[in-house]
C-alpha atoms as a PDB file:
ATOM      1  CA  UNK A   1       3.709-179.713 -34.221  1.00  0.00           C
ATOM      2  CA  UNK A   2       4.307-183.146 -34.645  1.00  0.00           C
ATOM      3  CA  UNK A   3       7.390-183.481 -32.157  1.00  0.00           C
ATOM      4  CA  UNK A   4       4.892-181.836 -29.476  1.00  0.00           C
ATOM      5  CA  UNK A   5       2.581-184.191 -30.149  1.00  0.00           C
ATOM      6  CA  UNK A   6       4.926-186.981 -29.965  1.00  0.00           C
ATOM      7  CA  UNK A   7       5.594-185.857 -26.489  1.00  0.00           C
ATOM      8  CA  UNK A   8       2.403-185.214 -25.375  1.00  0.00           C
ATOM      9  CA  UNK A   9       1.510-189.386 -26.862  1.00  0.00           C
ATOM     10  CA  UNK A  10       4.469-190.446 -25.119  1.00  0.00           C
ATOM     11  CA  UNK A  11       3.305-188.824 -21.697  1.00  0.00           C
ATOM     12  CA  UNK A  12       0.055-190.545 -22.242  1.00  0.00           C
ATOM     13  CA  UNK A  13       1.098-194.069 -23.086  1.00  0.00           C
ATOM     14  CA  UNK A  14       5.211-194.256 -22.226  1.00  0.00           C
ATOM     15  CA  UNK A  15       5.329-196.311 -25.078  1.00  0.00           C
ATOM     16  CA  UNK A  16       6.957-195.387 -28.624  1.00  0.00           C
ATOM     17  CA  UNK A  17       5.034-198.155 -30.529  1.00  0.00           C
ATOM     18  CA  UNK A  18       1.617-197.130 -29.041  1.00  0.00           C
ATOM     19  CA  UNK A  19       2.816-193.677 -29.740  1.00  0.00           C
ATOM     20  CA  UNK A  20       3.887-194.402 -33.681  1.00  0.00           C
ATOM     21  CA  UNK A  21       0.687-196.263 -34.131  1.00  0.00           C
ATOM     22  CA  UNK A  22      -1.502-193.971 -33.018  1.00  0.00           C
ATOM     23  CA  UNK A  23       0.436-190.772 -35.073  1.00  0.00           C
ATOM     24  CA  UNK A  24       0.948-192.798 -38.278  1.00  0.00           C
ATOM     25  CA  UNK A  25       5.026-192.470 -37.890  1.00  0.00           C
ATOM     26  CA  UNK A  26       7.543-195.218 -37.537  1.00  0.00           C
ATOM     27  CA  UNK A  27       9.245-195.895 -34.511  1.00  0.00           C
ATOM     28  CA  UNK A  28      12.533-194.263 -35.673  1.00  0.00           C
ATOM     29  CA  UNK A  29      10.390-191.419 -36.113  1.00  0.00           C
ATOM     30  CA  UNK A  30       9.458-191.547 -32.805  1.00  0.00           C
ATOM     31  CA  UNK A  31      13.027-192.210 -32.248  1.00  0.00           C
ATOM     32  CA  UNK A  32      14.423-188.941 -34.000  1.00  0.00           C
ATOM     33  CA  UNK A  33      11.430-186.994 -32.612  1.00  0.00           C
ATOM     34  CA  UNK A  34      12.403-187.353 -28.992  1.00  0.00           C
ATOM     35  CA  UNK A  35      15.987-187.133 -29.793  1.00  0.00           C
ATOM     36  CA  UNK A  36      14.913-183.486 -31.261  1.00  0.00           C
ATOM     37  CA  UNK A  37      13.539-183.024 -27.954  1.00  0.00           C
ATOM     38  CA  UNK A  38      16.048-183.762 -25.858  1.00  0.00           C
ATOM     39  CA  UNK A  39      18.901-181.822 -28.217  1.00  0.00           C
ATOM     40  CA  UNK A  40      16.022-178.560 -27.261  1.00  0.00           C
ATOM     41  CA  UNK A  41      15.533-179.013 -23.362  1.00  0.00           C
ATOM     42  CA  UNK A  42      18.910-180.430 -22.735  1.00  0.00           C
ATOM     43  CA  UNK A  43      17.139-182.938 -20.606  1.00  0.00           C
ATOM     44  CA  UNK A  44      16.735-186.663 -21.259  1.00  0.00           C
ATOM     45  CA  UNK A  45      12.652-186.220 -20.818  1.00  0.00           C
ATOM     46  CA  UNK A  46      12.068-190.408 -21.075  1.00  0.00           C
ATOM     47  CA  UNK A  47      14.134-193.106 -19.222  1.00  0.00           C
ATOM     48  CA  UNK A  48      13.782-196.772 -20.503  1.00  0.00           C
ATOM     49  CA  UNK A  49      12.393-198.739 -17.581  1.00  0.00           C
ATOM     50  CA  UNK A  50      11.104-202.420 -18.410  1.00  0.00           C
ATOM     51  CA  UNK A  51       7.276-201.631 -18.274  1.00  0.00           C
ATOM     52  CA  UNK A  52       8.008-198.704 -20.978  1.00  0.00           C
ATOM     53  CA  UNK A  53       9.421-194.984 -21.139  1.00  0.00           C
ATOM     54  CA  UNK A  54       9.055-192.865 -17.519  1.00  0.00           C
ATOM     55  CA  UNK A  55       8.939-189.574 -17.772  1.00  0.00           C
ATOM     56  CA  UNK A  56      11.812-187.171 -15.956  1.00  0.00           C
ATOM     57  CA  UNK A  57      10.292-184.301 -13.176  1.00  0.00           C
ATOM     58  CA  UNK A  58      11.243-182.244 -15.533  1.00  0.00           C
ATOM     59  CA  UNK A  59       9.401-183.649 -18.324  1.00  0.00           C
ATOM     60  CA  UNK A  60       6.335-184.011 -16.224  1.00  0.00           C
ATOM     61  CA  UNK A  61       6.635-179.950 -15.367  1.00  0.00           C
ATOM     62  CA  UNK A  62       6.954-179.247 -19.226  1.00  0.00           C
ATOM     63  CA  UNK A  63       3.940-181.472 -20.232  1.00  0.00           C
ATOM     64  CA  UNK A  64       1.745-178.240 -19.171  1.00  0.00           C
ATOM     65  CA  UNK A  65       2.775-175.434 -20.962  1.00  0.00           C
ATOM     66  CA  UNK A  66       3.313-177.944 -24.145  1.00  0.00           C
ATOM     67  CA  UNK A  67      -0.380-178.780 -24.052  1.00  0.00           C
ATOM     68  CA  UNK A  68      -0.813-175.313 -23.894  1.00  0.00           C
ATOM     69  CA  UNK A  69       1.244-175.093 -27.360  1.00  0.00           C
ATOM     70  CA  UNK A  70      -0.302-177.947 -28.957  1.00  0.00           C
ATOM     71  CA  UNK A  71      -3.974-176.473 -28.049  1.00  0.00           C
ATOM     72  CA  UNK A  72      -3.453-172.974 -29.584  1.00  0.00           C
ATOM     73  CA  UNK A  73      -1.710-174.499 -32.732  1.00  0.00           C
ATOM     74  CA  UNK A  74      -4.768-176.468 -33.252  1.00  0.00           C
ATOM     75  CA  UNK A  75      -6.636-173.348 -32.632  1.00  0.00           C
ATOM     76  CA  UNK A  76      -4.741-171.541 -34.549  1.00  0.00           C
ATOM     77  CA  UNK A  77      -4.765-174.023 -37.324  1.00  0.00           C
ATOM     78  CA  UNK A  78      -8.436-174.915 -37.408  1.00  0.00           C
ATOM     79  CA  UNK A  79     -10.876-173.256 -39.783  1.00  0.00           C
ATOM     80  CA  UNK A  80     -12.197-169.714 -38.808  1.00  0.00           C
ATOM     81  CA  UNK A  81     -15.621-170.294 -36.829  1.00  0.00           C
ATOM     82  CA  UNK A  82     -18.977-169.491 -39.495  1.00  0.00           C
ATOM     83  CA  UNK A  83     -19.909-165.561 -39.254  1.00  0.00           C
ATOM     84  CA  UNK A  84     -23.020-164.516 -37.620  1.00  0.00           C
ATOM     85  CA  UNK A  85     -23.755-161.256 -38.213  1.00  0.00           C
ATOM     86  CA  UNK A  86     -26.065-161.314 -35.021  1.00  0.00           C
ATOM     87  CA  UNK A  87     -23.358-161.911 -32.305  1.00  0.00           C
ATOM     88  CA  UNK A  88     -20.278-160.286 -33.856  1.00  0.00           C
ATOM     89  CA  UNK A  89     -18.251-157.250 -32.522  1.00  0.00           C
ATOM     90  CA  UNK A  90     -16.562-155.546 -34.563  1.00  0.00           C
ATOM     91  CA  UNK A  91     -15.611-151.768 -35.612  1.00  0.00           C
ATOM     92  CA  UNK A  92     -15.599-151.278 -39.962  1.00  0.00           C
ATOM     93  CA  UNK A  93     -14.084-148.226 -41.192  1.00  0.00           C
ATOM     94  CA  UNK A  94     -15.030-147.495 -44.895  1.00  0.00           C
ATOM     95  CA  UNK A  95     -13.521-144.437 -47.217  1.00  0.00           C
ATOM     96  CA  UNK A  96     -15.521-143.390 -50.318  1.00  0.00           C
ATOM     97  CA  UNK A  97     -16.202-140.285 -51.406  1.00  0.00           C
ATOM     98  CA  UNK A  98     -19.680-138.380 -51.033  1.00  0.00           C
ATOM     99  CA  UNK A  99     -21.136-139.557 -53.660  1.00  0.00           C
ATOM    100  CA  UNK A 100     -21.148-143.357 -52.231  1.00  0.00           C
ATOM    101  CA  UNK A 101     -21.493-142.334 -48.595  1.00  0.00           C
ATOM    102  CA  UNK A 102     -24.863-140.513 -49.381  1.00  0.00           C
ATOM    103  CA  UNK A 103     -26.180-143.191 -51.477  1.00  0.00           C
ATOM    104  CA  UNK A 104     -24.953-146.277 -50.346  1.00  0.00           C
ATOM    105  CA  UNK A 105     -23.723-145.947 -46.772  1.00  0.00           C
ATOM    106  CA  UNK A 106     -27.136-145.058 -45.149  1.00  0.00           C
ATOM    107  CA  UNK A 107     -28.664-148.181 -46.424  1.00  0.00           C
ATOM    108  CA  UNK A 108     -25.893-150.396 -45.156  1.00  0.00           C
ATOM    109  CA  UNK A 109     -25.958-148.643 -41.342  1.00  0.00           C
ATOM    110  CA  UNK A 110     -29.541-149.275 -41.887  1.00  0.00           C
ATOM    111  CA  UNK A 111     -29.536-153.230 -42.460  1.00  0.00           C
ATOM    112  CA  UNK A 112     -26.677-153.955 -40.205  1.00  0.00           C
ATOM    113  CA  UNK A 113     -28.485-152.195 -37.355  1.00  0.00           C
ATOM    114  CA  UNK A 114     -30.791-154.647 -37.876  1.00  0.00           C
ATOM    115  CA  UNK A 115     -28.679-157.880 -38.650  1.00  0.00           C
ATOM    116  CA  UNK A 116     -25.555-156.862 -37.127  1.00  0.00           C
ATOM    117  CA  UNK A 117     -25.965-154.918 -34.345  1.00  0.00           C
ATOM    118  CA  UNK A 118     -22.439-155.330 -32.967  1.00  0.00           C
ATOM    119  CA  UNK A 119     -21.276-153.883 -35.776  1.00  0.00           C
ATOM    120  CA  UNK A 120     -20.061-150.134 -36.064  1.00  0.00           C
ATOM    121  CA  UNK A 121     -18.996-148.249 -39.017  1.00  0.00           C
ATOM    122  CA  UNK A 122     -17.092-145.434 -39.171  1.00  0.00           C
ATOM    123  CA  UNK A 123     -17.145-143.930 -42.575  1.00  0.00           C
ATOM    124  CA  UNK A 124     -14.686-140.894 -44.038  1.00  0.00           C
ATOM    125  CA  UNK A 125     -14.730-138.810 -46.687  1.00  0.00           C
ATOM    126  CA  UNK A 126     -11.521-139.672 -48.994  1.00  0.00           C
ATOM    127  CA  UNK A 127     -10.197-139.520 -52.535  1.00  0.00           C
ATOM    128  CA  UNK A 128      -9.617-143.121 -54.124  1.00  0.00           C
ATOM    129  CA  UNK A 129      -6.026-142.845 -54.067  1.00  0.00           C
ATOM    130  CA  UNK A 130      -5.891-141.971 -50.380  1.00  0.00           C
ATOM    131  CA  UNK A 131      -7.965-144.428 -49.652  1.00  0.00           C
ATOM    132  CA  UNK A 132      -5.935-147.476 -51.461  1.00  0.00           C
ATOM    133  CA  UNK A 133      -3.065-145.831 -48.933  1.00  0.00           C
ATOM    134  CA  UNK A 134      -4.858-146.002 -46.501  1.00  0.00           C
ATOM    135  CA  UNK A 135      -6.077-149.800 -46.936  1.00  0.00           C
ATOM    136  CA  UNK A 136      -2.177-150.606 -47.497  1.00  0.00           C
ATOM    137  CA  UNK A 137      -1.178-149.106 -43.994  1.00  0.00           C
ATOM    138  CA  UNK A 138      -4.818-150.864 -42.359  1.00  0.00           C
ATOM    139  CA  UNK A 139      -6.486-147.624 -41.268  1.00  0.00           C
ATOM    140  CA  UNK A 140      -9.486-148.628 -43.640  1.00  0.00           C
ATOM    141  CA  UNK A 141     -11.344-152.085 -43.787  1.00  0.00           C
ATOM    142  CA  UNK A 142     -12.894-150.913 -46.895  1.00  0.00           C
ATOM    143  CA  UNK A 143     -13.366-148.645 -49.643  1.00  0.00           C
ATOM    144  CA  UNK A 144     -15.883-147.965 -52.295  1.00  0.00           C
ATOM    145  CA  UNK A 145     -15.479-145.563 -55.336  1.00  0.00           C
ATOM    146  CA  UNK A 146     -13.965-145.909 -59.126  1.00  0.00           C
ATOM    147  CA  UNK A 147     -10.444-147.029 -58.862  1.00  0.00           C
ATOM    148  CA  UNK A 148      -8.737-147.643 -62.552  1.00  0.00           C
ATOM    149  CA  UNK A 149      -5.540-148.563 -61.585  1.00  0.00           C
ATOM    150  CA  UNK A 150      -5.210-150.963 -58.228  1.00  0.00           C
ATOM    151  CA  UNK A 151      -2.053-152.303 -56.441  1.00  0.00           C
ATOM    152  CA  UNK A 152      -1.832-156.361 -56.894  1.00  0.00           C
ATOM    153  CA  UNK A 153      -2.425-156.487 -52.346  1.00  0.00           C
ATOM    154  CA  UNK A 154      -6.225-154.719 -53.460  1.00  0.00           C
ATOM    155  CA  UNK A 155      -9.330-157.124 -54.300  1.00  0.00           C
ATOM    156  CA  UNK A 156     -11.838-155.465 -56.185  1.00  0.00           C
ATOM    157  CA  UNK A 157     -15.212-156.430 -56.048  1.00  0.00           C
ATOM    158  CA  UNK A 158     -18.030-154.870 -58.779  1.00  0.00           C
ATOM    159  CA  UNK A 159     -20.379-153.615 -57.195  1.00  0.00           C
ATOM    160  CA  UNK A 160     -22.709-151.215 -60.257  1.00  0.00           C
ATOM    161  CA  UNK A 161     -22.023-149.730 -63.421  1.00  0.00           C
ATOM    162  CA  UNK A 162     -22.852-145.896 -63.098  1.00  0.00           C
ATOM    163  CA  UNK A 163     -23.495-143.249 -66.282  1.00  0.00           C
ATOM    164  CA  UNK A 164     -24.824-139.458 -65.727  1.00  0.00           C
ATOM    165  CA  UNK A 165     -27.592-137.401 -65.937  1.00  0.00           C
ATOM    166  CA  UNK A 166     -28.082-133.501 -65.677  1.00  0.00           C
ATOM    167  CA  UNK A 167     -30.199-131.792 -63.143  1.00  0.00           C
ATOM    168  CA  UNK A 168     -32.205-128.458 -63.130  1.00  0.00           C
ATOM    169  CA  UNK A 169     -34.131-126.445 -60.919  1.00  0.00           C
ATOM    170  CA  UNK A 170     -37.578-127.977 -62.116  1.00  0.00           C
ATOM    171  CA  UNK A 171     -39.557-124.516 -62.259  1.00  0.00           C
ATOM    172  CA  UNK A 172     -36.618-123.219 -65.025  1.00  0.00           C
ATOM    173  CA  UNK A 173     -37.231-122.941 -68.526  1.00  0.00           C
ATOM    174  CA  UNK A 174     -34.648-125.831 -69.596  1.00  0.00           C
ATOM    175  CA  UNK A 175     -36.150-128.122 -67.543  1.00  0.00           C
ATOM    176  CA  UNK A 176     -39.405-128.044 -69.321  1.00  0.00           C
ATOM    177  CA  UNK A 177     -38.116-129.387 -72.829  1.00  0.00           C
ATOM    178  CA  UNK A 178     -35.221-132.177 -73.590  1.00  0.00           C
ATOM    179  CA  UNK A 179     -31.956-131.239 -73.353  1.00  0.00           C
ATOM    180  CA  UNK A 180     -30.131-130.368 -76.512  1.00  0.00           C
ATOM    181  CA  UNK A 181     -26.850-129.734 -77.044  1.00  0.00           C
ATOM    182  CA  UNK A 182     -27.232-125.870 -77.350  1.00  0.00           C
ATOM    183  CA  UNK A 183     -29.380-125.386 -74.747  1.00  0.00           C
ATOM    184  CA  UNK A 184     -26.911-127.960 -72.538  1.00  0.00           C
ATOM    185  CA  UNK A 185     -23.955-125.347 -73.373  1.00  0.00           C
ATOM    186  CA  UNK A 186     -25.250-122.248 -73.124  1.00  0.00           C
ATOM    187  CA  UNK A 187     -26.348-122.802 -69.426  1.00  0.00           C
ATOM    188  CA  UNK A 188     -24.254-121.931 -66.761  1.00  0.00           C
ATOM    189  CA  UNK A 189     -22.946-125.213 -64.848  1.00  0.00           C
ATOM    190  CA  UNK A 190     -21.908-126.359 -61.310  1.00  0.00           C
ATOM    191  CA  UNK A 191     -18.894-128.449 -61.584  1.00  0.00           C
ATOM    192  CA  UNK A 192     -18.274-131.463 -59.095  1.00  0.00           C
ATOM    193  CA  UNK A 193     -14.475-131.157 -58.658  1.00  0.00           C
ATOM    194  CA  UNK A 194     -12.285-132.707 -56.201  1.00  0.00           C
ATOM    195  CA  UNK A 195      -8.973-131.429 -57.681  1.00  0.00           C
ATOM    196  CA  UNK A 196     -10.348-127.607 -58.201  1.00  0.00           C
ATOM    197  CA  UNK A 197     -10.118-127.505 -61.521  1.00  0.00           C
ATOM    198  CA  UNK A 198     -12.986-126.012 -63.856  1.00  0.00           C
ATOM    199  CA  UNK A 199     -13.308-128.701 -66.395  1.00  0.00           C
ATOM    200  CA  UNK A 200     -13.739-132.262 -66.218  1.00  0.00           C
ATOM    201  CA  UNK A 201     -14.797-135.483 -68.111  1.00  0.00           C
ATOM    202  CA  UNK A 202     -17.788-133.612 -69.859  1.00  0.00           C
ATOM    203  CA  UNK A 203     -15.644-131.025 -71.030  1.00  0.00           C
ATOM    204  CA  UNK A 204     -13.396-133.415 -72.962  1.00  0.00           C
ATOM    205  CA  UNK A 205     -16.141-135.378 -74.557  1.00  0.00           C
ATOM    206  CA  UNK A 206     -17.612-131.771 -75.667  1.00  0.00           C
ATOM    207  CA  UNK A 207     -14.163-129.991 -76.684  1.00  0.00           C
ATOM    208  CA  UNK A 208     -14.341-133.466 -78.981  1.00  0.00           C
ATOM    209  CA  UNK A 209     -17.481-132.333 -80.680  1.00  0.00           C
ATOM    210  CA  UNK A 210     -16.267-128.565 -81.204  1.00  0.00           C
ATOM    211  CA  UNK A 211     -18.246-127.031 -78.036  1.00  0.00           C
ATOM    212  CA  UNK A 212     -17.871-126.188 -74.575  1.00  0.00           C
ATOM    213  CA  UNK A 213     -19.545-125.040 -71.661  1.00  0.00           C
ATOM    214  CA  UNK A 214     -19.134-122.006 -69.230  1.00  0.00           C
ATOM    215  CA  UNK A 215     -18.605-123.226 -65.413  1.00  0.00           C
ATOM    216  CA  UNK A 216     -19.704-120.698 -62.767  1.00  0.00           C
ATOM    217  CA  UNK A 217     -18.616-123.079 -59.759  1.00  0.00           C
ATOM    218  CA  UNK A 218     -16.506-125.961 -58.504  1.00  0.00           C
ATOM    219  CA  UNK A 219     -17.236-127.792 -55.531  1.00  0.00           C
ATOM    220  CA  UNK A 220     -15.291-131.496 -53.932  1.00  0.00           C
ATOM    221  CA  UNK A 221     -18.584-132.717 -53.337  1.00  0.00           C
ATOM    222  CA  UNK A 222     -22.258-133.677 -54.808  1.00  0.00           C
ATOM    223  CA  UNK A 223     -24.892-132.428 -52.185  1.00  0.00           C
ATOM    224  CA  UNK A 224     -23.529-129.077 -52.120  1.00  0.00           C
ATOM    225  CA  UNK A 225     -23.363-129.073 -55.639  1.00  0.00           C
ATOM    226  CA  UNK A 226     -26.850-129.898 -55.700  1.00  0.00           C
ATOM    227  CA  UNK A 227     -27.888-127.263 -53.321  1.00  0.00           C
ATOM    228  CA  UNK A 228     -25.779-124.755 -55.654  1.00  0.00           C
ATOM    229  CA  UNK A 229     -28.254-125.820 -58.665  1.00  0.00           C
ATOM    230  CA  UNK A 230     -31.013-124.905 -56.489  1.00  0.00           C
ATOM    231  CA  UNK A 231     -29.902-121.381 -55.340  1.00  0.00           C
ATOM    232  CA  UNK A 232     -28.776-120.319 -59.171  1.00  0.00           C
ATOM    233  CA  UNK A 233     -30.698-122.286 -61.239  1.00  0.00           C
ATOM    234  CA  UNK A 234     -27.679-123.467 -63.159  1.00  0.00           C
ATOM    235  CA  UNK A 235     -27.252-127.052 -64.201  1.00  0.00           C
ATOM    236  CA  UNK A 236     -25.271-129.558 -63.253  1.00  0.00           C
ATOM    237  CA  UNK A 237     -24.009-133.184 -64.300  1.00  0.00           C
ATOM    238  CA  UNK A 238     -23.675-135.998 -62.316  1.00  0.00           C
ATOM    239  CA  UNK A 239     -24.510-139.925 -61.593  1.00  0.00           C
ATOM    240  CA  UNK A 240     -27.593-141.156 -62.025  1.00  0.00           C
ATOM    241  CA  UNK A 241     -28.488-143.122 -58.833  1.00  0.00           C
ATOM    242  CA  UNK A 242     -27.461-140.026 -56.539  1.00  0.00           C
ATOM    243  CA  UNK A 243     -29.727-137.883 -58.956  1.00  0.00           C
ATOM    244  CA  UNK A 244     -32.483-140.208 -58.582  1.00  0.00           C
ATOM    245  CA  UNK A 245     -32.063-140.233 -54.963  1.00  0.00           C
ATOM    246  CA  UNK A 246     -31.683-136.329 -54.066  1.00  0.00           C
ATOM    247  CA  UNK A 247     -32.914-134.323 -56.655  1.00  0.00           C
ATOM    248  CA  UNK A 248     -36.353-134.500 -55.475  1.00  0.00           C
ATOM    249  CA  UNK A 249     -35.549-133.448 -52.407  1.00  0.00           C
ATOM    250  CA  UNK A 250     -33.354-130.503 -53.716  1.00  0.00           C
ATOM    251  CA  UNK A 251     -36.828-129.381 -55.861  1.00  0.00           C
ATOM    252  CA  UNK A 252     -34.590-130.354 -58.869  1.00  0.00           C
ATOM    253  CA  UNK A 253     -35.522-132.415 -62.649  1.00  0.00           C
ATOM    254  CA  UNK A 254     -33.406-135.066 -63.868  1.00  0.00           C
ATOM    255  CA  UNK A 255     -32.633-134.467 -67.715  1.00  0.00           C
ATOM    256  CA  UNK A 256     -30.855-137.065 -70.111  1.00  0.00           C
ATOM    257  CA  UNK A 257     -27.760-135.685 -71.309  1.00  0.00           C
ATOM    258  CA  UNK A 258     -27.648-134.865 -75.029  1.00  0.00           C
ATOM    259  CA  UNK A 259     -24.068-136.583 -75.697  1.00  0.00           C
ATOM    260  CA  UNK A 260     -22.756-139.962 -74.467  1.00  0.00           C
ATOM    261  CA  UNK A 261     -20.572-139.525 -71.342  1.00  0.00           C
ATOM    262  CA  UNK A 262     -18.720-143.561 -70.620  1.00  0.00           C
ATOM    263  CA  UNK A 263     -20.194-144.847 -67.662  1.00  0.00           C
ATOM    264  CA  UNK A 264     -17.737-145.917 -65.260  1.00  0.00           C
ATOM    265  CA  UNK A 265     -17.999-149.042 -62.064  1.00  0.00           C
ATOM    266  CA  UNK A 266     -18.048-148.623 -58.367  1.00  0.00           C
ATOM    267  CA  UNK A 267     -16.180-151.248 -57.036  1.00  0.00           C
ATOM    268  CA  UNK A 268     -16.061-152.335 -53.378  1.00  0.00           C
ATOM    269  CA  UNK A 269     -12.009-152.416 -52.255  1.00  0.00           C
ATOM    270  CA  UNK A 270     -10.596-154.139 -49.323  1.00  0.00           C
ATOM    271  CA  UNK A 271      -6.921-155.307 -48.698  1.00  0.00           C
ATOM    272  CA  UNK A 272      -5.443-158.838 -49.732  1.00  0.00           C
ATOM    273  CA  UNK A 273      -4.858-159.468 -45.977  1.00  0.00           C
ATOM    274  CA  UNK A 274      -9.218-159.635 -45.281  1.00  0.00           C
ATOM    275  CA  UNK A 275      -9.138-161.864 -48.582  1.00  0.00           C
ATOM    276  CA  UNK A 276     -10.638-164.863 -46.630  1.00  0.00           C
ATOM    277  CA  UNK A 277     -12.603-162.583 -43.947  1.00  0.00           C
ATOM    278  CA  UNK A 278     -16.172-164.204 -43.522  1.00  0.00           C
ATOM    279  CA  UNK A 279     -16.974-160.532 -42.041  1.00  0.00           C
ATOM    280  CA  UNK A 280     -15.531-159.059 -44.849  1.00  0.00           C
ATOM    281  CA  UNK A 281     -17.598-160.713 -47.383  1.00  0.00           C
ATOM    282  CA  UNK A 282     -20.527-160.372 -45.864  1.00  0.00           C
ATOM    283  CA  UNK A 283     -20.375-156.958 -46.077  1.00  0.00           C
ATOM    284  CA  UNK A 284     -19.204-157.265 -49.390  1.00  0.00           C
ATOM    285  CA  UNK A 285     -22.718-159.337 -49.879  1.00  0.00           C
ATOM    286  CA  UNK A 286     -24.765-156.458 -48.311  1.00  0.00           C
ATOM    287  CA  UNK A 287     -23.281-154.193 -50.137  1.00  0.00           C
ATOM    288  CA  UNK A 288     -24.049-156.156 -53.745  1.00  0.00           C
ATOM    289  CA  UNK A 289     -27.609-156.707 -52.293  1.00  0.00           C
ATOM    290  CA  UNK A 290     -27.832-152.619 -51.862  1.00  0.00           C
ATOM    291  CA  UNK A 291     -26.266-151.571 -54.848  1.00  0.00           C
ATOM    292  CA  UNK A 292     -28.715-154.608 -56.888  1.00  0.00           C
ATOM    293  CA  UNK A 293     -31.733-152.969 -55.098  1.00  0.00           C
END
């Protein structure tokens, strides 16, 4: 940069005092910088004459494209401009799994179709570790779900701490009375299983305590496990805030479980390489402000 902009100076003033002056350098620097210059364009660029240095013709056809250079490396090298949210364009592809997409995705199409209207989101429904792959090779700008173990290119960003609750078809029997622990194990249960398998966290914190539980379904996601509680009138367990934002509509009663479960965090995830992206954190903002609300 700074032997461009000793040629540009020189151009301007065809003097390598007034050039090492106005640069802060010394006039061998000056010195050595055009020598660098000349070594490059095999040309001698400057000729002493006794008012000062005159440029060559072909020095005088370079000096455009090198103000081109100098202007995109100051571009290039200048802070990025402030985000506004109002005027930006941009496409934001976010992974989570259902649970997230149902209860936080809605609310963040709905505030930034009002505060970011540019902005489109295209949201998919994929496992954590997929997703981390997927941030790695840039075909997500974000993802939100529980990751435990994170590469070190992955920022994570807090957004809740989550714990469970059981749900129940609200006209049934066990939704009438708390939960106990024998009523809890002798119902029939709808496990939320994206693996397949008929057992899960619950069932190692009750094989702990002597007991277990008899699963009459697995399904990958919530909703339909929800729906599957309605049509049998088993139970099922799952997180709290998409309990206390579907059950209702499912016709279903939220019951405290009878045993502690460990809560676990939804974190926001985005690569190293949006670390300083103002869009980036502003959607990391909206998101905190959702998840806070």
């Amino acid at each position: 940069m700074t032997t461009l902009l000793v040629f540009e100076r020189l151009l301007a003033h065809r003097k390598a005092s007034a050039v090492a002056a106005e640069l802060g350098l010394t006039p061998p620097g000056v010195s050595h910088a055009l020598k660098r210059l000349r070594d490059v364009f095999e040309d001698d660029l400057f000729l002493r004459r006794p008012h000062g240095l005159e440029p060559t013709a072909f020095a005088l056809a370079l000096a455009p494209r090198v103000q081109r250079a100098i202007e995109e490396l100051r571009d290039g090298l200048s802070p990025p401009a402030a985000f506004d949210p109002s005027t930006a364009e941009a496409l934001v592809r976010i992974g989570a799994f259902d649970y997230e997409l149902a209860t936080l995705l809605p609310r963040l199409v709905g505030v930034a179709s009002r505060q970011a209207p540019g902005i489109r989101i295209v949201a998919r429904a994929i496992g954590r570790d997929e997703a981390l792959a997927a941030l790695a090779a840039s075909e997500l700008d974000l993802a939100i779900g529980f990751f435990w173990r994170t590469p070190e290119t992955t920022l994570l960003t807090e957004l809740y701490r989550e714990d469970y609750v059981a749900v129940a078809r609200g006209r049934d029997a066990i939704a009438r009375k708390p939960l106990t622990l024998a009523r809890y194990c002798a119902a029939p249960h709808v496990l939320v299983s994206p693996s397949g398998e008929l057992s899960g966290i619950v069932d190692d914190v009750l094989r702990q305590n002597g007991r277990s539980r008899r699963v009459i379904a697995a399904t990958p996601l919530f909703l339909p496990a929800l729906a599957m509680v309605r049509e049998t009138g088993a139970i099922a367990t799952v997180p709290s805030r998409l309990a206390k934002r579907f059950a209702g509509a499912f016709g279903l009663s939220i019951l405290k479980l009878p045993f502690e479960v460990r809560p676990f965090q939804v974190s926001l995830a985005r690569h190293r390489r949006n670390a300083r992206s103002a869009m980036h954190d502003w959607l990391a903002q909206t998101l905190l402000g959702i998840a806070a609300a």
